[in-house]
C-alpha atoms as a PDB file:
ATOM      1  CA  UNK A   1      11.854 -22.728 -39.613  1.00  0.00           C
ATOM      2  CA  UNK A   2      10.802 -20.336 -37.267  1.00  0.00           C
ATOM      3  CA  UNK A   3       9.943 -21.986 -33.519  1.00  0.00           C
ATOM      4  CA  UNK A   4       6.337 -20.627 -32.194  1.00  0.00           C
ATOM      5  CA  UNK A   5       6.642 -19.361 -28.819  1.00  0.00           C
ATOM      6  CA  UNK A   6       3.799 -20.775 -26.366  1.00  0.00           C
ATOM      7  CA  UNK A   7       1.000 -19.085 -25.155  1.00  0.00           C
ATOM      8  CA  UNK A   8       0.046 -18.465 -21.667  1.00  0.00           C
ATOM      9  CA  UNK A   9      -2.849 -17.009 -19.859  1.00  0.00           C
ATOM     10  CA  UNK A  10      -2.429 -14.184 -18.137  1.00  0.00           C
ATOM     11  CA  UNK A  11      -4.465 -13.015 -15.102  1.00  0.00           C
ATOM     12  CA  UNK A  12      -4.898  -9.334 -14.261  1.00  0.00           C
ATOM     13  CA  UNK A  13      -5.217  -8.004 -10.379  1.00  0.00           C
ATOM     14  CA  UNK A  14      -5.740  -4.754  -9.556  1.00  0.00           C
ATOM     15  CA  UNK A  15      -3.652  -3.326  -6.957  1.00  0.00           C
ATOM     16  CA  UNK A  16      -5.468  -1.170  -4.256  1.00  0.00           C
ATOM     17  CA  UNK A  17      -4.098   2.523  -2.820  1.00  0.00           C
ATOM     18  CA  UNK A  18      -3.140   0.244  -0.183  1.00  0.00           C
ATOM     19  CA  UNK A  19      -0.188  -1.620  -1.638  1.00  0.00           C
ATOM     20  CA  UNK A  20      -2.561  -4.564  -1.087  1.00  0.00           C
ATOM     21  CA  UNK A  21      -3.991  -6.417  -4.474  1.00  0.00           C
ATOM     22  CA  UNK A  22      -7.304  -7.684  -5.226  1.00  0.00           C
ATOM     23  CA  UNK A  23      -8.163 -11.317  -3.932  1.00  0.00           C
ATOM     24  CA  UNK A  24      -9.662 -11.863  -7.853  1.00  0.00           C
ATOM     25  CA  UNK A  25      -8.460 -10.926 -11.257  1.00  0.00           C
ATOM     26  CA  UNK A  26     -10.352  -8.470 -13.187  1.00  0.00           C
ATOM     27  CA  UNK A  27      -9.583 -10.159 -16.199  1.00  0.00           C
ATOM     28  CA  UNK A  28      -8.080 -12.854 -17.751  1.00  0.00           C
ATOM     29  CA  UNK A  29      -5.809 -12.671 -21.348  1.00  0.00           C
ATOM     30  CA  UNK A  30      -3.958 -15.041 -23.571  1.00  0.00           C
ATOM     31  CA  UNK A  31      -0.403 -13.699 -24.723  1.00  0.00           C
ATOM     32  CA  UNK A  32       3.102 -15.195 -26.301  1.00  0.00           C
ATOM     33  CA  UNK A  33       4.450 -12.372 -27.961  1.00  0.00           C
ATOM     34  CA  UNK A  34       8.127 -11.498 -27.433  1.00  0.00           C
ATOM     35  CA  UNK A  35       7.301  -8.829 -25.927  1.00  0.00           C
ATOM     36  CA  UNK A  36       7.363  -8.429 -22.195  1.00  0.00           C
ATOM     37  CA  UNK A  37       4.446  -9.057 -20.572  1.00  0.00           C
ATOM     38  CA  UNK A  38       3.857  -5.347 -18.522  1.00  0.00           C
ATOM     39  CA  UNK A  39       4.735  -4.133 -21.643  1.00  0.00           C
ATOM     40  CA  UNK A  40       1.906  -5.713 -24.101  1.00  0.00           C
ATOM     41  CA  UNK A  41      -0.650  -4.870 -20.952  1.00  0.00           C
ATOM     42  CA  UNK A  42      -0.032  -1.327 -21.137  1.00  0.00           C
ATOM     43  CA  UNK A  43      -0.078  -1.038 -24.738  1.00  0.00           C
ATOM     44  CA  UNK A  44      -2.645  -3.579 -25.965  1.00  0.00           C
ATOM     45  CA  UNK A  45      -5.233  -4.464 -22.979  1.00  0.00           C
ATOM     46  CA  UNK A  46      -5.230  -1.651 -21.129  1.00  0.00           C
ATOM     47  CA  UNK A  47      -6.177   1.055 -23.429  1.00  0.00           C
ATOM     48  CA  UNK A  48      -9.399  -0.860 -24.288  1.00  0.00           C
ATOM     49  CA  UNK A  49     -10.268  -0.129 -20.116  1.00  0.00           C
ATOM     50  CA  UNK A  50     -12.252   2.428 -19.475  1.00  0.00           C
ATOM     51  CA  UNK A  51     -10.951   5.946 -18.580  1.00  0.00           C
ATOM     52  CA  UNK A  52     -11.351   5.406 -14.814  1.00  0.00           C
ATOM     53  CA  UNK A  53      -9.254   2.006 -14.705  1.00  0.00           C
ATOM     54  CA  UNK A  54      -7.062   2.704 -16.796  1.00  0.00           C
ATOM     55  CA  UNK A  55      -5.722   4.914 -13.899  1.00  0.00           C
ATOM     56  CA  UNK A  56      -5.569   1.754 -11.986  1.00  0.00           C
ATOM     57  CA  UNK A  57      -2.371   0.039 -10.775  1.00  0.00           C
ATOM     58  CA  UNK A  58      -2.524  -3.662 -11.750  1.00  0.00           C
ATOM     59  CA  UNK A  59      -0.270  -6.653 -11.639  1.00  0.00           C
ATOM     60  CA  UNK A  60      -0.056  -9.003 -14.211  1.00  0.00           C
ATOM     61  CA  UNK A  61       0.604 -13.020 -13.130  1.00  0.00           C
ATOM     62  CA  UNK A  62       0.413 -15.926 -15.282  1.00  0.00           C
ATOM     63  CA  UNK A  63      -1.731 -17.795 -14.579  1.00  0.00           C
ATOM     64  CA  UNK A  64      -0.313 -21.133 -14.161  1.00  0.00           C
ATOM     65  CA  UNK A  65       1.789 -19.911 -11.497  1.00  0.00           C
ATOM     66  CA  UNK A  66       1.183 -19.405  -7.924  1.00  0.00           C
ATOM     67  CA  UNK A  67      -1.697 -16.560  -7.431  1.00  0.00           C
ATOM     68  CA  UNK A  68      -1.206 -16.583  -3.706  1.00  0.00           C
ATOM     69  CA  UNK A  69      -1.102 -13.026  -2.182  1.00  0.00           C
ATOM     70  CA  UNK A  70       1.077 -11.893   0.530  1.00  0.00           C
ATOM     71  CA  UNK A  71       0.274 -13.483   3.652  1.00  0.00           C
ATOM     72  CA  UNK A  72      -1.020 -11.035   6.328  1.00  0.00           C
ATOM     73  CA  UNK A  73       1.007 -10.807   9.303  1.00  0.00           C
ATOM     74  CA  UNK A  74      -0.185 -13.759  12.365  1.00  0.00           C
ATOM     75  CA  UNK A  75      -1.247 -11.790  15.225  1.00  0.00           C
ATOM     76  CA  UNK A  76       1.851 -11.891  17.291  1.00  0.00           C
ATOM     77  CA  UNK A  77       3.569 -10.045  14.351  1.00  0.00           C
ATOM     78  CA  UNK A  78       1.029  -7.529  14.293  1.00  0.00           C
ATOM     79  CA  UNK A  79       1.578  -7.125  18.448  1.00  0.00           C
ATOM     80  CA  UNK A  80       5.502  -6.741  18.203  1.00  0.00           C
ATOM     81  CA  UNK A  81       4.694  -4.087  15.218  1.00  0.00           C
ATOM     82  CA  UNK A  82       2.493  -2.298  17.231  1.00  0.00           C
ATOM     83  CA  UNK A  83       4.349  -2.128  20.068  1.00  0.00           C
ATOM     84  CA  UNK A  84       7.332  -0.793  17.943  1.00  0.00           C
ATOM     85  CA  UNK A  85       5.221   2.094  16.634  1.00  0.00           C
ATOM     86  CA  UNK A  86       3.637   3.049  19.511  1.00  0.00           C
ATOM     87  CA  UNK A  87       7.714   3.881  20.673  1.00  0.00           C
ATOM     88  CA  UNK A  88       7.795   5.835  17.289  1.00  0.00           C
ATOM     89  CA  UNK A  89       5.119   7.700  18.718  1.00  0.00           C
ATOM     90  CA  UNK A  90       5.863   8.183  21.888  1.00  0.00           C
ATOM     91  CA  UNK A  91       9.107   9.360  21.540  1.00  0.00           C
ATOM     92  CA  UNK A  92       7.454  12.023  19.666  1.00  0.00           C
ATOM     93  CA  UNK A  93       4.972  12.928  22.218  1.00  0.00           C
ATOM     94  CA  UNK A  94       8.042  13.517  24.346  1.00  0.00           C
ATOM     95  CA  UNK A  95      10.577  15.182  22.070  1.00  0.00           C
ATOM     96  CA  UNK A  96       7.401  18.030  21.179  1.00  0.00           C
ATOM     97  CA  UNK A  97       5.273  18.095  24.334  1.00  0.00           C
ATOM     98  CA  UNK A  98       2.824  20.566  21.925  1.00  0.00           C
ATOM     99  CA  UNK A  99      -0.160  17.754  22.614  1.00  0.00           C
ATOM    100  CA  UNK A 100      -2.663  18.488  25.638  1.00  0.00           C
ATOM    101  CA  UNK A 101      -2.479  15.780  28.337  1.00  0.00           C
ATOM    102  CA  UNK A 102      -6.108  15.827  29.142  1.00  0.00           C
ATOM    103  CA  UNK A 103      -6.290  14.143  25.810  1.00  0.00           C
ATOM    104  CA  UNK A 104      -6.420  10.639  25.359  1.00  0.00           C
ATOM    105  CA  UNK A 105      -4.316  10.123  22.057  1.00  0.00           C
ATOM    106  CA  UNK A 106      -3.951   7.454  19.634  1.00  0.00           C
ATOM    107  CA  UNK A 107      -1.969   7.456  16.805  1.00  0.00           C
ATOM    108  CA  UNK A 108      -1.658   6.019  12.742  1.00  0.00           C
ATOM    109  CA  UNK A 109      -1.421   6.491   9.342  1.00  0.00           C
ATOM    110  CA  UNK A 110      -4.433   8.688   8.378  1.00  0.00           C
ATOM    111  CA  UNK A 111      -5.388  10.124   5.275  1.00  0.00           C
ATOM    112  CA  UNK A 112      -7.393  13.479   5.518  1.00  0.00           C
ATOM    113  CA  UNK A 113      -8.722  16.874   4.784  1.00  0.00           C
ATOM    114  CA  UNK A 114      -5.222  17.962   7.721  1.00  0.00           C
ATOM    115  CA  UNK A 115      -2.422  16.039   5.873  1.00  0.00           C
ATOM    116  CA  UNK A 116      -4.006  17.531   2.539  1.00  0.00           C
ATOM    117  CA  UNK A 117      -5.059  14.175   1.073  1.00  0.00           C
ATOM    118  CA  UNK A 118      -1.830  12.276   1.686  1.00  0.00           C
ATOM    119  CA  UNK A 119      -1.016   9.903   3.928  1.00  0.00           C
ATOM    120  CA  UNK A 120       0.727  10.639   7.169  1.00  0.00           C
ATOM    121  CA  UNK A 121       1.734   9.034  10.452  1.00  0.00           C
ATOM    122  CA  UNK A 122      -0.432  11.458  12.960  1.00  0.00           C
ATOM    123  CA  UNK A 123      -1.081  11.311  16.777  1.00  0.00           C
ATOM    124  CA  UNK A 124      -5.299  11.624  16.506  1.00  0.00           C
ATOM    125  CA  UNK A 125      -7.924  12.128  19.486  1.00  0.00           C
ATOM    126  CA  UNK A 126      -8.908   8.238  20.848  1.00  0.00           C
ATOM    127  CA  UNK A 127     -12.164   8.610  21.044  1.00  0.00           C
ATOM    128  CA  UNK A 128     -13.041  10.648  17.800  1.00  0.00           C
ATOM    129  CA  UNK A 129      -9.631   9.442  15.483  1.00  0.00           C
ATOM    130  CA  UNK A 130      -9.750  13.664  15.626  1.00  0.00           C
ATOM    131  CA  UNK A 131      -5.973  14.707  13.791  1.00  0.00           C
ATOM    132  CA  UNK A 132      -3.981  16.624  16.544  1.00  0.00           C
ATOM    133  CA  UNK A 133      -0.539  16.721  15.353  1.00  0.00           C
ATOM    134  CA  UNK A 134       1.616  15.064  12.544  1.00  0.00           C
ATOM    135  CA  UNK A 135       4.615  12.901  13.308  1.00  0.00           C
ATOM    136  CA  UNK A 136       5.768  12.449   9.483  1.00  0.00           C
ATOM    137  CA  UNK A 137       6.126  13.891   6.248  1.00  0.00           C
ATOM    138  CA  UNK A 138       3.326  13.470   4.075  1.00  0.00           C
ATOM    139  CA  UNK A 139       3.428  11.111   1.396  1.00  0.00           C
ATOM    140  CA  UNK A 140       1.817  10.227  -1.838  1.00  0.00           C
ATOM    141  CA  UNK A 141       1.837   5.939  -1.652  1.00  0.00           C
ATOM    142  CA  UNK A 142       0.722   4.136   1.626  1.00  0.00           C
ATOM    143  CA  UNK A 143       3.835   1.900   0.887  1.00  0.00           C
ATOM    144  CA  UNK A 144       6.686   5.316   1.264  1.00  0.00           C
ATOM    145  CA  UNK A 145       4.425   5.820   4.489  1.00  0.00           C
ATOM    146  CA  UNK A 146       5.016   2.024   5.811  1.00  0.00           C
ATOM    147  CA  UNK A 147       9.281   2.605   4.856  1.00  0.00           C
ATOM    148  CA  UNK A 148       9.466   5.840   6.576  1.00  0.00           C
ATOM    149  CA  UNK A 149       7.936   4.078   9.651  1.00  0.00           C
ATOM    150  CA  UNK A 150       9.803   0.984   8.910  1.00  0.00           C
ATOM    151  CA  UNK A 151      13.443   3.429   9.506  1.00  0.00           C
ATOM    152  CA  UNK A 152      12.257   5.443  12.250  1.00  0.00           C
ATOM    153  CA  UNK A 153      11.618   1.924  14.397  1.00  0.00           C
ATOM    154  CA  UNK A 154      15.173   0.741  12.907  1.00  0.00           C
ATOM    155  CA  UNK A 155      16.528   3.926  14.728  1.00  0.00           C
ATOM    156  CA  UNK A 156      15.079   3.256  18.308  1.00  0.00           C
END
């Protein structure tokens, strides 16, 4: 005799450019199939999505389990980060010297027309967020931005 597997519901998030994920599920699905779960999504709930989420990112969480997101970082976290990047920066200012000093400069990760649609770590105009100069490569996922800053403060 053959033992029946139980069935869970599933929810479905979508995950944002951003790395971050949606606060509420887009959907909600029973499933428990031997398959894995990412699996059955992609094969059996997904293609019924239309065209333009289907090139979504989701992440599938059952839904008896925790459905807590990340917790943002408290504000003195956010402080000691900046501070850290702002070094990054700096130490570029200084190591190029190409930037005007009449300028008052700011700098973060952008994503514009200059750093052809990817994201990049870029010293901009205060006033204006105007790109003046890059300080990274360019990169396809918010989240390889965040590690390349991530080991350029680990080398300071």
């Amino acid at each position: 005799m053959r033992k029946k597997r139980k069935s869970y519901n599933w929810n479905v998030y979508k995950v944002f450019k951003s790395g971050k994920r949606a606060k509420n599920p887009l959907m909600t699905f029973d499933y428990g199939g031997s398959t894995p779960i990412e699996e059955f999504f992609e094969k059996k709930i997904k293609i019924d999505l239309s065209e333009k989420l289907r090139k979504s990112k989701y992440i599938v969480i059952r839904s008896d389990l925790v459905q807590d997101r990340k917790e943002d970082p408290s504000v003195e976290e956010k402080r000691v980060l900046a501070r850290k990047r702002h070094r990054v920066f700096s130490k570029y200012i200084k190591d190029t010297r190409k930037l005007n000093k009449d300028i008052n400069i700011s700098g973060g990760l952008i994503l514009c027309s200059e750093s052809k649609w990817k994201w990049q770590w870029a010293v901009t105009e205060l006033a204006t967020n105007r790109y003046l100069s890059g300080v990274s490569p360019k990169f396809k996922s918010y989240d390889r931005a965040e590690e390349w800053m991530d080991k350029e403060i680990k080398k300071l």
